[in-house]
C-alpha atoms as a PDB file:
ATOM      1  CA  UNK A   1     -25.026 -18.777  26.224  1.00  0.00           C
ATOM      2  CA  UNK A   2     -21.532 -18.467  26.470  1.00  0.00           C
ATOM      3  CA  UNK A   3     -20.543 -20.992  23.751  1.00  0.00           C
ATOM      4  CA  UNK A   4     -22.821 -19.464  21.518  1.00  0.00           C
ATOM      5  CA  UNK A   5     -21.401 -15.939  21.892  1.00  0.00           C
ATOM      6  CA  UNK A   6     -17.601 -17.509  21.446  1.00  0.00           C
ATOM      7  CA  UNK A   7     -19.079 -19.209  19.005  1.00  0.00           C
ATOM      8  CA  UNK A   8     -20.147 -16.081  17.390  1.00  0.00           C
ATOM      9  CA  UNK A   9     -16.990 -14.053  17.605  1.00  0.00           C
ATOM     10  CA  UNK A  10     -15.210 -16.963  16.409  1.00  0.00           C
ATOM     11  CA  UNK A  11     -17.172 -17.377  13.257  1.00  0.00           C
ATOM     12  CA  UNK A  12     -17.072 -13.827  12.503  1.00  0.00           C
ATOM     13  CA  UNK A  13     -12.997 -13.252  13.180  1.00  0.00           C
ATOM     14  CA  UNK A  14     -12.846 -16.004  10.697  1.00  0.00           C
ATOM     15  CA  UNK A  15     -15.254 -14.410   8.329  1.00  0.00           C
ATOM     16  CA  UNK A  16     -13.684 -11.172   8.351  1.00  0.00           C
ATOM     17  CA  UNK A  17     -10.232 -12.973   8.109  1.00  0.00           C
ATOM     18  CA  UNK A  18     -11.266 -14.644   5.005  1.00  0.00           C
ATOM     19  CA  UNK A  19     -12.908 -11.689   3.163  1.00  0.00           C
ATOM     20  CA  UNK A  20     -10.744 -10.237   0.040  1.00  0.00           C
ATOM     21  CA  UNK A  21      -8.244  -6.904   0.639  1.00  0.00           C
ATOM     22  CA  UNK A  22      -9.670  -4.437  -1.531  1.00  0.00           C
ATOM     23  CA  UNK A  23      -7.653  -1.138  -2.691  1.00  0.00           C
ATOM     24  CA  UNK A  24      -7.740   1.405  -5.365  1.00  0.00           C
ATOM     25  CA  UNK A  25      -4.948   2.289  -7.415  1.00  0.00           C
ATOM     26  CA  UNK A  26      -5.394   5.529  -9.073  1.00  0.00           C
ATOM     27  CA  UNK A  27      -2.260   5.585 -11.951  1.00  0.00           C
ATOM     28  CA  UNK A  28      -1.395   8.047 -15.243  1.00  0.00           C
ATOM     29  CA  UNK A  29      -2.434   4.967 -18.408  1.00  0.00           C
ATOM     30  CA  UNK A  30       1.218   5.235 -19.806  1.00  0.00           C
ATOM     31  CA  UNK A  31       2.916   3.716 -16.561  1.00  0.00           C
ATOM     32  CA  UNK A  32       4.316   0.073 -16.988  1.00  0.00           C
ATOM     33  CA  UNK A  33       5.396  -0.314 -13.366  1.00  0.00           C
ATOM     34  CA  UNK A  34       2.121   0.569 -11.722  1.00  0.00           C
ATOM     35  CA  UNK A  35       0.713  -2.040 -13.987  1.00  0.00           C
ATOM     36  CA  UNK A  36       3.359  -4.870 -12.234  1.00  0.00           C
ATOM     37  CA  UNK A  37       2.665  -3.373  -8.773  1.00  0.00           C
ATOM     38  CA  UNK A  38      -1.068  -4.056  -9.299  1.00  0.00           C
ATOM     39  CA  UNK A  39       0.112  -7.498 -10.209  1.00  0.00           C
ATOM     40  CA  UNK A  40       1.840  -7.418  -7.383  1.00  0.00           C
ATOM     41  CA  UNK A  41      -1.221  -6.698  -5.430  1.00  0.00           C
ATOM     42  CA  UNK A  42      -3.057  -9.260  -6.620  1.00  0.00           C
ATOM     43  CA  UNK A  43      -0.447 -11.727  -6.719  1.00  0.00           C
ATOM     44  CA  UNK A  44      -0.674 -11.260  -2.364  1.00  0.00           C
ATOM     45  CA  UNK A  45      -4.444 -12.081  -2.576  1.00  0.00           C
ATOM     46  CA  UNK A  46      -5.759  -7.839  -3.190  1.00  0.00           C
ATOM     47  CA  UNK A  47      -7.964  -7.388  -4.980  1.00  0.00           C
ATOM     48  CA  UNK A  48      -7.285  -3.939  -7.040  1.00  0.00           C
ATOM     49  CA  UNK A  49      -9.821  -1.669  -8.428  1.00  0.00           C
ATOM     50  CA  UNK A  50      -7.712   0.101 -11.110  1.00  0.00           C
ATOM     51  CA  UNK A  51      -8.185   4.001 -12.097  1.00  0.00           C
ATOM     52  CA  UNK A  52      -6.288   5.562 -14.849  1.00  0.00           C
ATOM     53  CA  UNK A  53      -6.196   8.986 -14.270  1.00  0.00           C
ATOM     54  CA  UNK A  54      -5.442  12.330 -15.718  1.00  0.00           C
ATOM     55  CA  UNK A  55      -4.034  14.731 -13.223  1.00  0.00           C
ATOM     56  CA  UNK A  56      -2.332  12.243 -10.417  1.00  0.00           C
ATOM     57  CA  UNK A  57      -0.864  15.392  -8.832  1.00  0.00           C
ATOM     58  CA  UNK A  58      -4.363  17.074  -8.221  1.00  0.00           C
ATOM     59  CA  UNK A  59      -5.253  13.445  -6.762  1.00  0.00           C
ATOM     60  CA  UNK A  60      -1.822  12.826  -4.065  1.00  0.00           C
ATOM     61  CA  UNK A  61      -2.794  16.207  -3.118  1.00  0.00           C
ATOM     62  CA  UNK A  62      -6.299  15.559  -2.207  1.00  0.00           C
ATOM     63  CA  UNK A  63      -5.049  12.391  -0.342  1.00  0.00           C
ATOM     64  CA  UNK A  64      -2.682  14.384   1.454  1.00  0.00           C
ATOM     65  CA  UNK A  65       0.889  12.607   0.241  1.00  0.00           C
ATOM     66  CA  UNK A  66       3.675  14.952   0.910  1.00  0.00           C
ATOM     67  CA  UNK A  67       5.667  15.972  -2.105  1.00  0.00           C
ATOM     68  CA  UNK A  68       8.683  14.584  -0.421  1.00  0.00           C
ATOM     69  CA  UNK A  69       7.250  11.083  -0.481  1.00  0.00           C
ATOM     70  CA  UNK A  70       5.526  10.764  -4.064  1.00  0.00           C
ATOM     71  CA  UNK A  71       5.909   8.301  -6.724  1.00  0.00           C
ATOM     72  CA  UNK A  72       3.979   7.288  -9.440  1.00  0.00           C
ATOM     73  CA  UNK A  73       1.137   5.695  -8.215  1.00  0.00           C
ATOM     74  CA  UNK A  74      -1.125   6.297  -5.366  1.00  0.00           C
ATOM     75  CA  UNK A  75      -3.626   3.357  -3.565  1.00  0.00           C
ATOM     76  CA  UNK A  76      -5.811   4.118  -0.983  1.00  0.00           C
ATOM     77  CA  UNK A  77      -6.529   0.902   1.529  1.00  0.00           C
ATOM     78  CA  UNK A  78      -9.061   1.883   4.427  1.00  0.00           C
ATOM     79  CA  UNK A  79      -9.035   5.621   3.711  1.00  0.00           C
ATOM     80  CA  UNK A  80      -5.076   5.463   3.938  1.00  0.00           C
ATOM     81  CA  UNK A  81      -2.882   6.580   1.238  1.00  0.00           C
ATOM     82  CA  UNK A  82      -0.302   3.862  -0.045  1.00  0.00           C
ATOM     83  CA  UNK A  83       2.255   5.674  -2.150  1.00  0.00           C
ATOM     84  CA  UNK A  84       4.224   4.159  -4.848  1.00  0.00           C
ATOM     85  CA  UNK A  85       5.706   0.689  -4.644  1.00  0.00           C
ATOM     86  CA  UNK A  86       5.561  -0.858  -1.291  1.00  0.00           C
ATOM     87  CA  UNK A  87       5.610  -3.911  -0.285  1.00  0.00           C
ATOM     88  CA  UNK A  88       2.073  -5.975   0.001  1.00  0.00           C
ATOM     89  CA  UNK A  89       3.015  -7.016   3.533  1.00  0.00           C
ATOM     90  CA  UNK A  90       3.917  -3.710   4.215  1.00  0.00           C
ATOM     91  CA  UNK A  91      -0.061  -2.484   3.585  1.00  0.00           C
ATOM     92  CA  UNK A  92      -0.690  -5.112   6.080  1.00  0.00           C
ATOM     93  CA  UNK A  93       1.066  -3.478   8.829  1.00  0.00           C
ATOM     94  CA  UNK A  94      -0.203  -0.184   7.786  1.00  0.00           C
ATOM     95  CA  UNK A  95      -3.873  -1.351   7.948  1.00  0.00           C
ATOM     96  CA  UNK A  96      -2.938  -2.451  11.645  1.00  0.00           C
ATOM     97  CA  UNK A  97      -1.412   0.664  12.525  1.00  0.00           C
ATOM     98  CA  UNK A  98      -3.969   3.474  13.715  1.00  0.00           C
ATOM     99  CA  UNK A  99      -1.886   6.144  14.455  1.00  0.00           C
ATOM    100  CA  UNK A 100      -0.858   6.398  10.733  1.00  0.00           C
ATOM    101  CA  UNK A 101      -2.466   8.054   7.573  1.00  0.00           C
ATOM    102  CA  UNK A 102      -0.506   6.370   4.814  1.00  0.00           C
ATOM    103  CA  UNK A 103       2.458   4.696   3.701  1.00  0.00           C
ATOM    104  CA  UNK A 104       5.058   5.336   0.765  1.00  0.00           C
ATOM    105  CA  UNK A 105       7.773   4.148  -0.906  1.00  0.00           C
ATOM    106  CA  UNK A 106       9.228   7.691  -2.031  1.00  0.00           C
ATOM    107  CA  UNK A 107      10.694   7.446  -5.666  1.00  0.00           C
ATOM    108  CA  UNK A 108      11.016   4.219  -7.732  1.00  0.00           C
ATOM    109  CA  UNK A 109      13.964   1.740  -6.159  1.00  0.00           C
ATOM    110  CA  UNK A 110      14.652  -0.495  -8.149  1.00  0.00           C
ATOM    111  CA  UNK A 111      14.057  -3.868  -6.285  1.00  0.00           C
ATOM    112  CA  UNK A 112      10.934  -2.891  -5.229  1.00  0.00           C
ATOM    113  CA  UNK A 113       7.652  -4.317  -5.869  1.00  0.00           C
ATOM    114  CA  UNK A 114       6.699  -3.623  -9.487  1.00  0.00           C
ATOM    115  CA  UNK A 115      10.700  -2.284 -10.152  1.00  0.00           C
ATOM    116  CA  UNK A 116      12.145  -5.609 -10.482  1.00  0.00           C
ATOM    117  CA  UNK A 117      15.251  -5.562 -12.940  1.00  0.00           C
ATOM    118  CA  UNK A 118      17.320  -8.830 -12.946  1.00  0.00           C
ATOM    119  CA  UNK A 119      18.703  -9.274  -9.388  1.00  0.00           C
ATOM    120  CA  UNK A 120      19.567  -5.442  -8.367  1.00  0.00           C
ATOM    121  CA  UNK A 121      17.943  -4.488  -5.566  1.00  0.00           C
ATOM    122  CA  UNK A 122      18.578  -0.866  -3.915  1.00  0.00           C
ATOM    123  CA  UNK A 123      18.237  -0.500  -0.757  1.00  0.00           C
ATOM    124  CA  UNK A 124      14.489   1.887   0.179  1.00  0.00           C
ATOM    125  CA  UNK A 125      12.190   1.831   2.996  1.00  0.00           C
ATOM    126  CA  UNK A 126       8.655   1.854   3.481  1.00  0.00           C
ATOM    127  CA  UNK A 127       7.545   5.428   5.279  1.00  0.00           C
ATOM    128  CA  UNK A 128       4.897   5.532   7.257  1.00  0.00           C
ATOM    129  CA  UNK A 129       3.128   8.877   7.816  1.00  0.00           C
ATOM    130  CA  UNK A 130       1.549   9.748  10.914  1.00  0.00           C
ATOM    131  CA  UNK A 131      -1.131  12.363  12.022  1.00  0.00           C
ATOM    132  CA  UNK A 132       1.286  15.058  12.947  1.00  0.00           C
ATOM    133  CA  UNK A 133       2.674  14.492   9.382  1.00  0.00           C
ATOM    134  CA  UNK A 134       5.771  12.934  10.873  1.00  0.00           C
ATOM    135  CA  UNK A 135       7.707  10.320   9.421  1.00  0.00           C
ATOM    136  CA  UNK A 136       7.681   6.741  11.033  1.00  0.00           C
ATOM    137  CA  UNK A 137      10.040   4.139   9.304  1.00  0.00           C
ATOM    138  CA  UNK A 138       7.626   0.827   8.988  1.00  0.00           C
ATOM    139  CA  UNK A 139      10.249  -1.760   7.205  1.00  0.00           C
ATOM    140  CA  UNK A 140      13.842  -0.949   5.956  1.00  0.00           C
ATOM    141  CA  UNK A 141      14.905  -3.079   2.707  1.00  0.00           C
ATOM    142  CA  UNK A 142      18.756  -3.367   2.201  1.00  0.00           C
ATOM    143  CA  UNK A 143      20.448  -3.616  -0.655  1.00  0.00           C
ATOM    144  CA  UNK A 144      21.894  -6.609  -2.407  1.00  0.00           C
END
């Protein structure tokens, strides 16, 4: 009985580990670097369900992003916001973090995902945004 239950939590670990990251990226049609963060995305094994929409400041307020960490995108990943161009591995660690209600990349850096421009990078980080509304720094990128 107690191989077949280890069994069985084995087998399903694996079968949730396997299954395909799914997020929506809501994003106004004329924006060129949402369209490489999506690539982006999928590039790190998401797959993205893409929304082109009219009024993306009606939507980051419905999500609940702060003004003073918008971009020009918005994702949402497990009912979490995912603002502008972070980092796929940095979605990761907000998926694993409860205590948090989304993650952003305030402004367009260029260097980050989707902002590529030759070899600049700026330095940015990736804010995380917890339930008090507080800021929690999740990665820190430096500069080149």
């Amino acid at each position: 009985m107690r191989r077949s239950l280890l069994a069985l939590c084995l087998f399903t670990s694996l079968a949730h580990a396997s299954e395909p990251l799914t997020i929506d990226v809501h994003r106004d049609a004329n924006c060129g670097c949402c369209k490489a963060w999506i690539s982006h995305l999928q590039d790190n094994g998401f797959t993205v369900n893409d929304h082109v929409e009219a009024d993306m400041s009606a939507l980051k307020q419905r999500l609940g992003v702060p003004p003073r960490l918008a971009s020009c995108h918005t994702g949402v990943i497990d009912g979490k916001f995912v603002e502008g161009h972070v980092p796929a591995a940095d979605i990761l660690k907000l998926r694993e973090r409860v205590d948090l209600i989304g993650a952003a990349v305030p402004g367009m850096p260029v260097g980050s995902p989707g902002m590529e421009y030759g070899d600049r990078v700026d330095a940015y980080q990736v804010i995380g945004l917890d339930r008090e509304r507080q800021d929690q720094l999740l990665s820190d990128y430096p500069a080149n």
